[in-house]
Protein backbone atom coordinates (compact mmCIF):
# COMPACT_ATOMS: atom_id res chain seq x y z
CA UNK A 1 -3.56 -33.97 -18.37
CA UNK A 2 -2.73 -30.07 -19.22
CA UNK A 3 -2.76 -29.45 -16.19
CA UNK A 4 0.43 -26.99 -14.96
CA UNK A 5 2.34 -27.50 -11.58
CA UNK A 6 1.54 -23.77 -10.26
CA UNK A 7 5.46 -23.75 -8.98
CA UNK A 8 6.57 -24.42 -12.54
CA UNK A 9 5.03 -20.59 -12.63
CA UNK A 10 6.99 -19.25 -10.10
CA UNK A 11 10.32 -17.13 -9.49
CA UNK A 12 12.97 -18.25 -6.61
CA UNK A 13 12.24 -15.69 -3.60
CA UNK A 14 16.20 -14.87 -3.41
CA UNK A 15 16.37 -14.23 -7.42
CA UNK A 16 13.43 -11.63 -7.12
CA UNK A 17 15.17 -10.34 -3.92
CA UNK A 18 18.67 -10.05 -6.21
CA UNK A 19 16.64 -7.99 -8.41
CA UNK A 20 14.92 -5.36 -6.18
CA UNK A 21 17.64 -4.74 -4.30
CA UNK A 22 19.14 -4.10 -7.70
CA UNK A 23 16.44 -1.77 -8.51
CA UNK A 24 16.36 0.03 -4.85
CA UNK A 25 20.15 1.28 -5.53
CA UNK A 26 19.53 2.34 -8.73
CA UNK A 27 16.22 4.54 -7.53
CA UNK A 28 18.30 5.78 -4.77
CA UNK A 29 21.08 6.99 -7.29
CA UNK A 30 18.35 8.56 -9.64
CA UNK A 31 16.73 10.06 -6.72
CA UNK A 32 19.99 11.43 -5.30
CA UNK A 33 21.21 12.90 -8.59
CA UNK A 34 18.02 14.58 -9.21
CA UNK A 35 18.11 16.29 -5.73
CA UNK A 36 21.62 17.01 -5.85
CA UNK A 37 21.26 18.48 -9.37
CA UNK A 38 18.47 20.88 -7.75
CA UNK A 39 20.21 22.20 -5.54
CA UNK A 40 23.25 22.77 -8.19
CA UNK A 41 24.75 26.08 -7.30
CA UNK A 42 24.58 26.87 -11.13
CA UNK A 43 21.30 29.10 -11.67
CA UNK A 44 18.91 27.25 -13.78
CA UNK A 45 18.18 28.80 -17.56
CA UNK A 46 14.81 27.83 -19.03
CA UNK A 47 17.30 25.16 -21.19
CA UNK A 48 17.88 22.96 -17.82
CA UNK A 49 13.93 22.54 -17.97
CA UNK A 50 14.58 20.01 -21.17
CA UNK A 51 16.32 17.33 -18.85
CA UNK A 52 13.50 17.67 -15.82
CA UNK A 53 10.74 16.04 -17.68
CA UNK A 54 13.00 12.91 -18.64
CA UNK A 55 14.18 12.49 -15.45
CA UNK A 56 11.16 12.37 -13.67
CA UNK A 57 9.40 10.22 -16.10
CA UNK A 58 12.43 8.05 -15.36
CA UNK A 59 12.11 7.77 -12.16
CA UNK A 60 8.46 7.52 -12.13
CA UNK A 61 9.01 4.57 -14.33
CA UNK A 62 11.56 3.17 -11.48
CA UNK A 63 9.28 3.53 -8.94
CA UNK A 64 6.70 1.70 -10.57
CA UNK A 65 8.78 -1.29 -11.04
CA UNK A 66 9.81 -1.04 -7.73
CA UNK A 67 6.62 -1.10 -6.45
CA UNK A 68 5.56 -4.50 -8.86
CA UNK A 69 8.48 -6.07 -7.19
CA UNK A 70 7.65 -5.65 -3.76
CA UNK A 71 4.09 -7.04 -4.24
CA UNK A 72 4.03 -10.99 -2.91
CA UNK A 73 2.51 -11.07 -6.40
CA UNK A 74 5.38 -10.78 -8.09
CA UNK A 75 6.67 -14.17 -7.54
CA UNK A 76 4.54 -15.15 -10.37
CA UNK A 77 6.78 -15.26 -13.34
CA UNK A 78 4.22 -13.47 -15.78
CA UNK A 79 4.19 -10.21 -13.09
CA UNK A 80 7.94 -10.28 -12.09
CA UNK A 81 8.49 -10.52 -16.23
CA UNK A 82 6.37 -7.47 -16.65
CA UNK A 83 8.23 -5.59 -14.38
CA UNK A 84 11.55 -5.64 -15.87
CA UNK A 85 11.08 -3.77 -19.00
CA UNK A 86 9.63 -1.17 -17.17
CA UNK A 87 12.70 -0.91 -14.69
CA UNK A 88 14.75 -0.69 -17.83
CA UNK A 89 12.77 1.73 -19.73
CA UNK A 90 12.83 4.30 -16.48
CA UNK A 91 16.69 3.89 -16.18
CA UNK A 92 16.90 4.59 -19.92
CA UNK A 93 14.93 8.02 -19.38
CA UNK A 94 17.02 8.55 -16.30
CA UNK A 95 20.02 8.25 -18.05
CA UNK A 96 19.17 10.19 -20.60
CA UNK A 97 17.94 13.28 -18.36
CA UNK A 98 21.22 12.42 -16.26
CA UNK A 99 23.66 12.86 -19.31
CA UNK A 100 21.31 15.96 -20.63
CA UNK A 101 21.60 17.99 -17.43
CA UNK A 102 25.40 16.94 -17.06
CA UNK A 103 25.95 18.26 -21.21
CA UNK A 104 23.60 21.37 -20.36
CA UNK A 105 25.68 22.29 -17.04
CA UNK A 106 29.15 21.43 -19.45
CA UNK A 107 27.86 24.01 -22.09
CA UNK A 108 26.76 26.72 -19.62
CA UNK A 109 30.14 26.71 -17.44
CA UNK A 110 32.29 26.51 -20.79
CA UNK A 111 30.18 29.54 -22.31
CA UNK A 112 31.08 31.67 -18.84
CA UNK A 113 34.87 30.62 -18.69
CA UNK A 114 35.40 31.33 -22.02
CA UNK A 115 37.04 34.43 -22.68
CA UNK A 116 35.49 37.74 -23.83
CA UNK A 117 34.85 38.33 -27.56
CA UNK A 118 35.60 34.03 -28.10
CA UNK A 119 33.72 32.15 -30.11
């Protein structure tokens, strides 16, 4: 028979535990950077604005996962499988927002401590 044992199909509890509280730090981080970033005490140009959208999307992306993970559901392999690229994709975009707004605050405090008439 074709028939499939249905725990063949299934994840170990602790394994999908490992990986959301994997994915719980690294929301927490994102979601701490972003709100520490806010309240930078550098004034925001119009240019910072290029690294919000990323971020968010990011993080948006993280949550999602997050969310897939806590469902009982996700025990199925096919769901907790699913869920992993889209973890990784939203760390990707938070990374990339991260390192965007740390270049863009680098390039704003090196154009103000640079001296007058430098290029």
């Amino acid at each position: 028979m074709d028939e499939q044992d249905p725990k063949e199909d299934l994840i170990e509890p602790v394994f999908r535990n490992g990986t959301i509280t994997t994915v719980g730090i690294l929301l927490a981080f994102s979601l701490r950077f972003i709100t520490h970033w806010a309240a930078n005490p550098i004034p925001w140009q119009t240019y910072h604005l290029l690294a919000v959208p990323t971020s968010l999307v990011g993080i948006a992306l993280q949550m999602r996962a997050l969310a897939m993970l806590l469902d009982t559901k996700s025990l199925q392999r096919s769901i907790y499988v699913r869920a992993n690229p889209i973890f990784i994709t939203g760390l990707v975009f938070t990374a990339s927002g991260v390192g965007l707004a740390i270049l863009l605050d680098f390039f704003d405090i090196a154009a103000k401590s640079a001296p007058p008439g430098a290029s």
